[in-house]
Structure formats: C-alpha cells, structure tokens
C-alpha atoms as a PDB file:
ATOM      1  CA  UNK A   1      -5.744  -4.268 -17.068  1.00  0.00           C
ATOM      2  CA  UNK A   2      -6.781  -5.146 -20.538  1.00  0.00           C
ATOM      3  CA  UNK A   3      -4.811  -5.340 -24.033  1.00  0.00           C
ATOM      4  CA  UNK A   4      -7.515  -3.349 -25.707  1.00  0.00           C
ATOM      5  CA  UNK A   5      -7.234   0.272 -24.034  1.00  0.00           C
ATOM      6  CA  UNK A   6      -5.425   1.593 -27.221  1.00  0.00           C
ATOM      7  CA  UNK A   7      -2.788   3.228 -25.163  1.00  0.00           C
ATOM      8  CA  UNK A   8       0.391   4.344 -27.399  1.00  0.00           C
ATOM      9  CA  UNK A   9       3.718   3.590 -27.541  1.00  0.00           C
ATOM     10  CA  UNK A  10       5.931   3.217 -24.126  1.00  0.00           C
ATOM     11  CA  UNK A  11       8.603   5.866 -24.518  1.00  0.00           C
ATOM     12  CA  UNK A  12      11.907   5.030 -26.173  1.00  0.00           C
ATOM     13  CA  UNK A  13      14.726   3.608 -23.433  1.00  0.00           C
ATOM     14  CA  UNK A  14      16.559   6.627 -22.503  1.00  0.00           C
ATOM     15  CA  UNK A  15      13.735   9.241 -23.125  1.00  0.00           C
ATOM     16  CA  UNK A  16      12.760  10.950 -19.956  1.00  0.00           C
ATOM     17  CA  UNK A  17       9.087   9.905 -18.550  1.00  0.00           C
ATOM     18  CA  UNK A  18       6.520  12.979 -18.917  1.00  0.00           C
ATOM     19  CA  UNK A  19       4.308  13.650 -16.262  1.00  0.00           C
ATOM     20  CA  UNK A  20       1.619  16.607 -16.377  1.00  0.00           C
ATOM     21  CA  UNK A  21       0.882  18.494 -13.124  1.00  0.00           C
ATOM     22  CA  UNK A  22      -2.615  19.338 -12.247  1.00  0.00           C
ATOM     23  CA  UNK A  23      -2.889  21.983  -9.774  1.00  0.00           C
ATOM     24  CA  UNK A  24      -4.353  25.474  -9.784  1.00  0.00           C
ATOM     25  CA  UNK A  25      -2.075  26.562  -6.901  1.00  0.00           C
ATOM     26  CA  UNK A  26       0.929  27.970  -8.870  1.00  0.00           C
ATOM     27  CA  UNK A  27       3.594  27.632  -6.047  1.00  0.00           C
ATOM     28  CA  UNK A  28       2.792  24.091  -5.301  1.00  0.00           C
ATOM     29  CA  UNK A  29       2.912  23.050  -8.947  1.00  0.00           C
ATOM     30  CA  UNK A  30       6.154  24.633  -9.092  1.00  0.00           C
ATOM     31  CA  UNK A  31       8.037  22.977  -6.646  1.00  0.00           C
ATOM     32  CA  UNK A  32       6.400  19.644  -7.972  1.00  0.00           C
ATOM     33  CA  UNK A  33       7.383  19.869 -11.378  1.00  0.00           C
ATOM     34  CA  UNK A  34      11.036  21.458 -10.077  1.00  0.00           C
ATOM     35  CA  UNK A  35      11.534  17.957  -7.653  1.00  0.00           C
ATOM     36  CA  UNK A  36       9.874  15.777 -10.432  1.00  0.00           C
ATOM     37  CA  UNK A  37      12.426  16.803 -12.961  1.00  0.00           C
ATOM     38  CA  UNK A  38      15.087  16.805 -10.446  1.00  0.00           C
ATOM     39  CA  UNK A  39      14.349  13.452 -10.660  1.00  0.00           C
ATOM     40  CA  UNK A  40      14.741  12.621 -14.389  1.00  0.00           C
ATOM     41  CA  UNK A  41      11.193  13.795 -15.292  1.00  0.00           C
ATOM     42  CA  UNK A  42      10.042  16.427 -17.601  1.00  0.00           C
ATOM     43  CA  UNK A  43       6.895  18.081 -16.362  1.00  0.00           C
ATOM     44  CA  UNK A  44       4.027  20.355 -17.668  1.00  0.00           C
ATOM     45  CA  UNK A  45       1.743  22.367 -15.082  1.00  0.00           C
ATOM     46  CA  UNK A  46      -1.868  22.999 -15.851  1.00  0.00           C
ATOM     47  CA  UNK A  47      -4.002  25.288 -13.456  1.00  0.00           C
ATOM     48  CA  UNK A  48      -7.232  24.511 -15.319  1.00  0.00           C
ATOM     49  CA  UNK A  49      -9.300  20.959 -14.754  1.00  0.00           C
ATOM     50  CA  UNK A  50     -10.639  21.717 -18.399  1.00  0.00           C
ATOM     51  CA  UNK A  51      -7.912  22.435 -20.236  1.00  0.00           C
ATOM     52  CA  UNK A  52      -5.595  19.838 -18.376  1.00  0.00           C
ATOM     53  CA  UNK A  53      -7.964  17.305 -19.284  1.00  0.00           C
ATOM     54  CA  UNK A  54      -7.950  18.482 -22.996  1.00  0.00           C
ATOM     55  CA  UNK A  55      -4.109  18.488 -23.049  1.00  0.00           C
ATOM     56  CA  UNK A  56      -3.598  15.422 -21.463  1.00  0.00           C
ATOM     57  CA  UNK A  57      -6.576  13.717 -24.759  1.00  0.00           C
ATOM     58  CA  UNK A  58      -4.803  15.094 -27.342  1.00  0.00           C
ATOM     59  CA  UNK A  59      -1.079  14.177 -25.986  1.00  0.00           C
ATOM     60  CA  UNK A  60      -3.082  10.673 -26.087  1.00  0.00           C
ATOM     61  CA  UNK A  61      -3.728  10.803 -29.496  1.00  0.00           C
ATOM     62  CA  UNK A  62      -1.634   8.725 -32.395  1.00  0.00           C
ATOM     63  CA  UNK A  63      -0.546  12.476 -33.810  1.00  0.00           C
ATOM     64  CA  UNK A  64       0.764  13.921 -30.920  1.00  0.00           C
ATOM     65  CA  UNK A  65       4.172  11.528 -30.590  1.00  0.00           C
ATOM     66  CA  UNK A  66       4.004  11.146 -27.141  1.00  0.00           C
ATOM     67  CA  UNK A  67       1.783  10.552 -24.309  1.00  0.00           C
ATOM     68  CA  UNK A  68       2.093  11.430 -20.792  1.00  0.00           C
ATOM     69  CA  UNK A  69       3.948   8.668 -18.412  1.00  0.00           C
ATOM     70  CA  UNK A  70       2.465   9.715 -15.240  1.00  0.00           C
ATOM     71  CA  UNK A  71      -0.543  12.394 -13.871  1.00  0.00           C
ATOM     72  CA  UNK A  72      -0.904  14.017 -10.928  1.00  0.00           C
ATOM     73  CA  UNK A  73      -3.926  15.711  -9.829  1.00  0.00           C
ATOM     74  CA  UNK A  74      -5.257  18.137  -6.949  1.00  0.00           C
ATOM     75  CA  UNK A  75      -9.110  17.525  -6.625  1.00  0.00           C
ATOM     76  CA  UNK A  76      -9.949  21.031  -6.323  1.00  0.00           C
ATOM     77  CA  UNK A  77      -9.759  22.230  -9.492  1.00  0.00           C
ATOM     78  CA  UNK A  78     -11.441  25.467 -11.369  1.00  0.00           C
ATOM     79  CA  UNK A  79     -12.990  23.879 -15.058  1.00  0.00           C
ATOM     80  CA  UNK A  80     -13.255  20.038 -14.178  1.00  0.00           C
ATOM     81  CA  UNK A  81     -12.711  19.052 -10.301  1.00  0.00           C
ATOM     82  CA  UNK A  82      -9.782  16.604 -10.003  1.00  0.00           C
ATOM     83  CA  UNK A  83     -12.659  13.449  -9.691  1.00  0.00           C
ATOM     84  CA  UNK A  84     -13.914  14.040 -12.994  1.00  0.00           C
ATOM     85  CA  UNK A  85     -10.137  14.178 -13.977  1.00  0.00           C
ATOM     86  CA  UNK A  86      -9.492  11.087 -12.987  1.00  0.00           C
ATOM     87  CA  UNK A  87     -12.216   9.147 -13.950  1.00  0.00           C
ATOM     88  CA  UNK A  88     -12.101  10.209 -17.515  1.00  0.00           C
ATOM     89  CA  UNK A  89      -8.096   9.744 -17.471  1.00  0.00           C
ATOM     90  CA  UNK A  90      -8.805   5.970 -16.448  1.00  0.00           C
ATOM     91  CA  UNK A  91     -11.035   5.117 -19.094  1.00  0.00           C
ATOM     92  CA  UNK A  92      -8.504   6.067 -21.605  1.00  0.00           C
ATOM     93  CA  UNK A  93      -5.614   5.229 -20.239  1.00  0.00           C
ATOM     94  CA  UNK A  94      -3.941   2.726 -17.743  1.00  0.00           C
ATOM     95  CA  UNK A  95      -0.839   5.344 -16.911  1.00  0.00           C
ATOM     96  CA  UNK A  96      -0.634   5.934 -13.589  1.00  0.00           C
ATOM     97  CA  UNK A  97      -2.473   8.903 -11.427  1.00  0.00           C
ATOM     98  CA  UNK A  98      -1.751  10.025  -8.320  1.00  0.00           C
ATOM     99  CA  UNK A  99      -3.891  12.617  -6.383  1.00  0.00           C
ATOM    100  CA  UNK A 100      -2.483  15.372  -4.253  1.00  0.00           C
ATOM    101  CA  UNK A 101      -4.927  17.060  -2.187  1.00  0.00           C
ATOM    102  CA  UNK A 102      -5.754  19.137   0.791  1.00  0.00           C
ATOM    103  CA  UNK A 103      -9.039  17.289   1.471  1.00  0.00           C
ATOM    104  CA  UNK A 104      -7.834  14.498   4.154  1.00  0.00           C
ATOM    105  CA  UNK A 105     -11.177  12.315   4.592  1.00  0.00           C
ATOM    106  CA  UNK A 106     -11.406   9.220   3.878  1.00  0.00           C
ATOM    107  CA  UNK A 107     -14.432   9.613   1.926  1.00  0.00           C
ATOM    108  CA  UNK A 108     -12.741  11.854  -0.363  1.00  0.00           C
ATOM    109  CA  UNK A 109      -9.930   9.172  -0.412  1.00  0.00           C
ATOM    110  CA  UNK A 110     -11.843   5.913  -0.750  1.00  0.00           C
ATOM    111  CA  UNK A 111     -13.846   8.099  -3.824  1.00  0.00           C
ATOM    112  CA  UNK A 112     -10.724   8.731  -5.960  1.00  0.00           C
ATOM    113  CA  UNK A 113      -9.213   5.329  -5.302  1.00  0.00           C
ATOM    114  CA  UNK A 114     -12.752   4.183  -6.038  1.00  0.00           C
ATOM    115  CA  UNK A 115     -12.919   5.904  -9.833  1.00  0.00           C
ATOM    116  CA  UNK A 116      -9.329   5.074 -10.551  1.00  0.00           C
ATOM    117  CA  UNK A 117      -6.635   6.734  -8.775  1.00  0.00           C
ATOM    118  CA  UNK A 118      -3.585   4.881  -8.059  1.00  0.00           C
ATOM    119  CA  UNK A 119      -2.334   6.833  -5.214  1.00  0.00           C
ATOM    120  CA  UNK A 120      -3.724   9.488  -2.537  1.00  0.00           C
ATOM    121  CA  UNK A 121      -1.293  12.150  -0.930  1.00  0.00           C
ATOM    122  CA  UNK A 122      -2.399  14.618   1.501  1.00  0.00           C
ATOM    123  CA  UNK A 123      -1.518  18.212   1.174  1.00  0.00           C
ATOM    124  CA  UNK A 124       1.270  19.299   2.867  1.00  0.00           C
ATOM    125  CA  UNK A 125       3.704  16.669   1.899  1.00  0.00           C
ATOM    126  CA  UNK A 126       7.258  16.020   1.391  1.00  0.00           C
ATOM    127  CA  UNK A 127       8.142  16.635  -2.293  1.00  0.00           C
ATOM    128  CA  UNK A 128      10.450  13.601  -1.632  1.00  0.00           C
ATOM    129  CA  UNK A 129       7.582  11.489  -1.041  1.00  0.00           C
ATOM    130  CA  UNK A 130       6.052  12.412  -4.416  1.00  0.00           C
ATOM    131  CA  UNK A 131       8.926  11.747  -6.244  1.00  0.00           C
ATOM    132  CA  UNK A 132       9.477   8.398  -4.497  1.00  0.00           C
ATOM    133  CA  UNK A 133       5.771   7.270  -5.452  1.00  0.00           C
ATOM    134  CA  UNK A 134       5.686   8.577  -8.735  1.00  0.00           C
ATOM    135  CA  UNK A 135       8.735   6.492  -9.574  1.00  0.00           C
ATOM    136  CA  UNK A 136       7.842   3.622  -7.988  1.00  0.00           C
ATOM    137  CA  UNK A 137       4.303   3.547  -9.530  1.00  0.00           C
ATOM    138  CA  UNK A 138       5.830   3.979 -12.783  1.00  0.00           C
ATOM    139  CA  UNK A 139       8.323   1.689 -12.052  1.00  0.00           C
ATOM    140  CA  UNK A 140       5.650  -1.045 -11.261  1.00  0.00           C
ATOM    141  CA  UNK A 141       3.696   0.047 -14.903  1.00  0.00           C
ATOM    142  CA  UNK A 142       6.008  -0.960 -16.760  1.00  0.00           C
ATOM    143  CA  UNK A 143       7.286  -3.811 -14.833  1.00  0.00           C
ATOM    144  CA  UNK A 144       3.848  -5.138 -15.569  1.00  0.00           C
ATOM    145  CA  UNK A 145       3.714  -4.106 -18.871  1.00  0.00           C
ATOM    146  CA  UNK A 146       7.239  -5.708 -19.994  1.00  0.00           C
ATOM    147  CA  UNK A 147       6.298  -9.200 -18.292  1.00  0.00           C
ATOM    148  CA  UNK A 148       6.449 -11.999 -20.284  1.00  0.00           C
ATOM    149  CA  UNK A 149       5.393 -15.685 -20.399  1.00  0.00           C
ATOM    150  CA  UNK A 150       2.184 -16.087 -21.885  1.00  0.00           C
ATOM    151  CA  UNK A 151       0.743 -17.957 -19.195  1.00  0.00           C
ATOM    152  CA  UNK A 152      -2.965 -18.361 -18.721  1.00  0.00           C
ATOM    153  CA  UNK A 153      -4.527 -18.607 -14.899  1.00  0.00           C
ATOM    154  CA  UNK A 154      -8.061 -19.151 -14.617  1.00  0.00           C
ATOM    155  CA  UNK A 155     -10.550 -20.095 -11.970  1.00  0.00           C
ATOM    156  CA  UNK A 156     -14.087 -20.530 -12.508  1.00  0.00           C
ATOM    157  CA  UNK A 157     -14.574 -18.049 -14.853  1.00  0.00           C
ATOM    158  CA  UNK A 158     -12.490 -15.776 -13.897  1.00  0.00           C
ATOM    159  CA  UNK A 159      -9.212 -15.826 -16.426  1.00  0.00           C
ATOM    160  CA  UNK A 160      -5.950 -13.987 -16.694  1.00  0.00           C
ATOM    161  CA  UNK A 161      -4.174 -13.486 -19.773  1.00  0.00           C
ATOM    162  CA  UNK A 162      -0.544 -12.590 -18.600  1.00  0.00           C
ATOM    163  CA  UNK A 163       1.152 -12.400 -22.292  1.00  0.00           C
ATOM    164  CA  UNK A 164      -1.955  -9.602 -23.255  1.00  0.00           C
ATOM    165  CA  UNK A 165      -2.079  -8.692 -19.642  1.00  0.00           C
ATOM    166  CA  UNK A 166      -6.033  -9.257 -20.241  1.00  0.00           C
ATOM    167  CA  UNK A 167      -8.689 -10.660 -17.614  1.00  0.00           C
ATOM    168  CA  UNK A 168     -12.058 -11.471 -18.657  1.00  0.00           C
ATOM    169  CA  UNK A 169     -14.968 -12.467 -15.803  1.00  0.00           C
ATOM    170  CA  UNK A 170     -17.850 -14.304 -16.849  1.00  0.00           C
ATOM    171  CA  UNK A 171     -16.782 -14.183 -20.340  1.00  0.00           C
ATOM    172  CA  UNK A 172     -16.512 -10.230 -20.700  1.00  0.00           C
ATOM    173  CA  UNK A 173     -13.277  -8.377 -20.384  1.00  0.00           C
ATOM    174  CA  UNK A 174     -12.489  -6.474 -17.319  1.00  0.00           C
ATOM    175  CA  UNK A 175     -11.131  -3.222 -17.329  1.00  0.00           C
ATOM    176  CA  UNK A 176      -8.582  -3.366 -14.557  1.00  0.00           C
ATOM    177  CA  UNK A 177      -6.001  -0.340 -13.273  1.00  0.00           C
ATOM    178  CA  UNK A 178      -2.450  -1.269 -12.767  1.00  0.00           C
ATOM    179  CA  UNK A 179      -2.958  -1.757  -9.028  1.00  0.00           C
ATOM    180  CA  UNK A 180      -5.480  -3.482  -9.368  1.00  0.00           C
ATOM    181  CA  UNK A 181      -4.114  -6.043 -11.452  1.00  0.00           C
ATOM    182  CA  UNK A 182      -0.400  -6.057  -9.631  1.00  0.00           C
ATOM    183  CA  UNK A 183      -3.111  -7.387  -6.568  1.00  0.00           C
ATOM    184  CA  UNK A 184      -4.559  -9.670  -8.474  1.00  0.00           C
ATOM    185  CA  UNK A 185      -1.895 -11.366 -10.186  1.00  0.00           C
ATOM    186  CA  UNK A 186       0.375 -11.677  -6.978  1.00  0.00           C
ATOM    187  CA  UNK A 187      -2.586 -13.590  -5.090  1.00  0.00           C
ATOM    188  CA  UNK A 188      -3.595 -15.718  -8.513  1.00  0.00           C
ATOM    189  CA  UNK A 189       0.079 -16.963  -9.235  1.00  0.00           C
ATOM    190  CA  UNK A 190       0.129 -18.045  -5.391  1.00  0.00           C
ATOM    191  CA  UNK A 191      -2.795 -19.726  -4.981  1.00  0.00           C
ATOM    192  CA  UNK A 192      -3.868 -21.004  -1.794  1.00  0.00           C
ATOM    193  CA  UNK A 193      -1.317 -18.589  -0.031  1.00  0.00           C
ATOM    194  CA  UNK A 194      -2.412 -16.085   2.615  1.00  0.00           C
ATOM    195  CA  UNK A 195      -1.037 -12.527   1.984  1.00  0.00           C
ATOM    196  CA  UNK A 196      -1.459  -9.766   4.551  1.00  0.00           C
ATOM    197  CA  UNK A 197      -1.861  -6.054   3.772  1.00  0.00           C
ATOM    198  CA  UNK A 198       1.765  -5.292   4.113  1.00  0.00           C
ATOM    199  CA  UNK A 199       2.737  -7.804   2.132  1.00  0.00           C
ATOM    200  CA  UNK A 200       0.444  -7.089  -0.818  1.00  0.00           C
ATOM    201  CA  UNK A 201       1.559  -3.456  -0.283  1.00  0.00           C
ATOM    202  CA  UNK A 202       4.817  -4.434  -0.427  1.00  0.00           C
ATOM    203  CA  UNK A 203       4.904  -6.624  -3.160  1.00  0.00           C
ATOM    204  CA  UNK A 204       2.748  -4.417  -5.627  1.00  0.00           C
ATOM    205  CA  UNK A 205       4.831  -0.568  -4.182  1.00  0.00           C
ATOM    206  CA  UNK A 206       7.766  -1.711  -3.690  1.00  0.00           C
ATOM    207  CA  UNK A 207       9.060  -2.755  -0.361  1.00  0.00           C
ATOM    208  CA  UNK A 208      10.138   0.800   1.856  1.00  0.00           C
ATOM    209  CA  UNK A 209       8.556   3.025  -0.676  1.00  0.00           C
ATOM    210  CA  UNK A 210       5.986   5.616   0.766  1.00  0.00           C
ATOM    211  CA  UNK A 211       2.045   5.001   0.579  1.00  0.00           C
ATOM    212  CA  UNK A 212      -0.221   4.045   3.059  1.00  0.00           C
ATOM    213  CA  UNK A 213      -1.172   0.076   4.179  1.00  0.00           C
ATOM    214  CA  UNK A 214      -4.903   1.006   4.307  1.00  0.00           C
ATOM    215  CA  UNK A 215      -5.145   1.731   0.393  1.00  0.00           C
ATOM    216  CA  UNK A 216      -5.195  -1.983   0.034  1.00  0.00           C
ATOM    217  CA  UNK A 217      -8.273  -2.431   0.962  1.00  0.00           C
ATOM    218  CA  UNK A 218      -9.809  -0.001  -0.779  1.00  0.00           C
ATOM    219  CA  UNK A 219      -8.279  -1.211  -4.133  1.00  0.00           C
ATOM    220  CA  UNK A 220      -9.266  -5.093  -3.156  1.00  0.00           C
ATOM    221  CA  UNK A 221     -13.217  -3.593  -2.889  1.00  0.00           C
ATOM    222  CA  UNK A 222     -12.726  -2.171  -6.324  1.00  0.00           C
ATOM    223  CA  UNK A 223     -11.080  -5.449  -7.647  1.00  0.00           C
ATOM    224  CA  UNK A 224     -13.714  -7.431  -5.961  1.00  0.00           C
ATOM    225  CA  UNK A 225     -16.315  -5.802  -7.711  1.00  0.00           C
ATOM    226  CA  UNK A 226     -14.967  -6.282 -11.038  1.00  0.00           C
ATOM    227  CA  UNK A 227     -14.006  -9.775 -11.159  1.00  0.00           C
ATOM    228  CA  UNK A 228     -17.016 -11.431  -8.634  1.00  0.00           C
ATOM    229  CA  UNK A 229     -20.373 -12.146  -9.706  1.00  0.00           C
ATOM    230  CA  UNK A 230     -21.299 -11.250  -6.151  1.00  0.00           C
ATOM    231  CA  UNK A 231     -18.523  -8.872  -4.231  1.00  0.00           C
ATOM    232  CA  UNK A 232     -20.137  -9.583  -0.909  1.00  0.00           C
ATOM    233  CA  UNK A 233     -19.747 -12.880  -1.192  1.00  0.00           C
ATOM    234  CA  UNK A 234     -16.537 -13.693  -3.132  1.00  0.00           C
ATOM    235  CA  UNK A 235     -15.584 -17.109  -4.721  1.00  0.00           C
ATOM    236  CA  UNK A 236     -11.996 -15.676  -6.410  1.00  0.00           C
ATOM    237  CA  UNK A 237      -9.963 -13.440  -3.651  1.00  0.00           C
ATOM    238  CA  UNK A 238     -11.174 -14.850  -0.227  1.00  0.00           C
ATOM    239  CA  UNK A 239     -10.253 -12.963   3.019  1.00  0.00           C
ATOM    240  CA  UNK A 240      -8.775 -15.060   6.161  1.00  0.00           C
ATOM    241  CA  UNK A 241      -9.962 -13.340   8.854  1.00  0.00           C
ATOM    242  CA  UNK A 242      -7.290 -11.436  10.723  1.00  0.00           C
ATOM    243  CA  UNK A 243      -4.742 -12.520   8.436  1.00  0.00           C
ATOM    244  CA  UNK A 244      -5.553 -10.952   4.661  1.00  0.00           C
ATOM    245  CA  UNK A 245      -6.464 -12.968   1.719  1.00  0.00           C
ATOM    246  CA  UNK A 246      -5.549 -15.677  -0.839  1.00  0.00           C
ATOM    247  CA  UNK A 247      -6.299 -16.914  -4.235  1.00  0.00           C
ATOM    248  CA  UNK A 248      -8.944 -19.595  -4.619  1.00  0.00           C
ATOM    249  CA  UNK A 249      -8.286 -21.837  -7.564  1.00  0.00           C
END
C-alpha cells in the first residue's frame, strides 16, 4: 500500500459506503445490490465491462464528490472482461474488489488474486456471504487506513512506513493492495514469530468471517514478488515448513 495512489477522500462518518456492481446478469446484480443495501450500502449495477470501468474513473475523479467504497466484479463481462476490470481498478485505487464468478478453477482464481483482487467467490453463493466479506474487507481498509503511530520497520532494505502506510524495497516504492499489506505488516510487527495460514487469515479477515484459507498463499506469492529481490529465494517473509511463515528482521 503506498501514500501516493491519489485516492480521495474516505467518506464522511455516517455516510453510507458505495459499492458498484459489475455483472451483466441482471437478476444476480439485483439481488446483490438488494442484500448489499440491506446491509447499509448504497449500490449501482453496471452490465457493461466498458462502461463500468468508465463510471467507476470518473466517480474517482476530484469533481465527482465521491468515490466508490467497494467493487465487485463478475469476470465475464461484455465491453472489458472482469480481469481487465480489475487490474486497471488496482492501479488507481487501493478500495477493495471482490470477484464473483461462475468460472471455479483455480487458474482463473490464482489470475485475479494475481492482478489485484482482494477476494474470489464462486457463483452460486449465499448473498449472506457477500455481504459478510464485503464488510469485513472494508472493515479491514479502513482499519488500516485509520492506524496510527508513525512507526518505521525495516529489514534489509525492505522498509515500512506505518504513519504513510508506505513500503519501499530496494529503495523504490512498492505498490501494495490492502491484503497484501494487512500480511505483511502482521508478520513484520512480530518478527521472528511463526504464523500459520489460519492465523494470517484470521488476523487480516477477521476471525469467523467467510473466505477461503488457500487465498493466503496466493496473496503471499504476490507479496513475495514485490518486496524480494529474488521471490524464490526470500530473505524478508520466510516459510517454516509445515508450519507457515515469519518475519525475518
């Protein structure tokens, strides 16, 4: 996570989070923007990959007033497919995205994570379980984004900047997502201490929301390759073999 994404304002305590619903199937982004707002949301559908990508750009912009809090996006998606979505959504903005999709693989799943995604559901789901991950990812957000303390951690040359919530690696900034960083700032202010995949998924979800264990890893690859000069080989996040992974000073 870095300080110098640009992204606006947080909105004003009280004001209801916005979330914009990608998904050409009408139905389904019905009852997800009807159980979203159930839940304190406001919600906007768009069917189009284009124009949902447009809309959610401009809402972006210092004009508009408001951005969206939270996106969530089917992959298969007439315009722009729901990849492209949410790779150009992460370089502008550190708001979470979760991805609601039909396609099950793990390819499919490891490539959206991969580019950006915070979260993977598979189509058909509980509209209960949506609404408990999107508030718990945007929960965490701004838990992270209202921390204070100003403390610096640093190993090697690998430092975190918890006041900007910055990291730099080998003296250039590093453009994390906010699962990524949640990871990496759990295992960096416990040094030394061995976490396993439940407990990271714990710690950074929230423990008994929904999600699945395995994401971990997938978002520990990503992190990997960001912050270590060589990803096969790390000198930062080490993994203990049968056990998870810890912090190296």
């Amino acid at each position: 996570m870095s300080a110098s994404t640009g992204n606006p304002a947080p909105p004003s305590p009280g004001a209801r989070p916005r979330a914009l619903i990608i998904e050409d199937d009408l139905a389904i982004a019905e009852l997800e923007r009807d159980y979203l707002e159930a839940a304190g949301f406001s919600a906007d559908v768009e069917t189009n990959g284009a124009s949902a990508l447009e809309r959610a750009i401009l809402a972006m912009s210092p004009e508009s007033g408001r951005p969206y809090d939270l996106f969530v996006v089917d992959l298969m998606l007439p315009g722009a497919d729901g990849f492209t979505i949410c790779r150009e959504l992460r370089e502008r903005s550190e708001k979470p995205v979760l991805v609601v999709s039909a396609r099950s693989g793990d390819i499919d799943k490891v490539r959206a994570l991969g580019i950006g995604a915070d979260d993977y559901i598979t189509k058909p789901f509980s509209p209960a379980e949506l609404v408990a991950r999107a508030r718990a990812h945007l929960d965490r957000y701004e838990r992270l984004r209202g921390e204070s303390g100003g403390a610096i951690i640093s190993s090697g040359d690998l430092v975190i900047d918890t006041e900007k919530k910055a990291v730099s690696a080998g003296g250039q900034g590093v453009q994390l997502t906010a699962t990524e960083y949640a990871i990496l700032l759990l295992l960096a202010r416990n040094p030394g201490r061995v976490y396993s995949r439940e407990e990271i998924f714990e710690a950074v979800r929230g423990e008994g929301t929904y999600g699945e264990v395995s994401t971990v890893t997938v978002h520990m690859r990503r992190l990997r390759e960001k912050i270590e000069a060589d990803p096969s080989n790390p000198k930062h996040i080490e993994t203990v073999w049968g056990m998870g992974y810890r912090f190296v000073e």
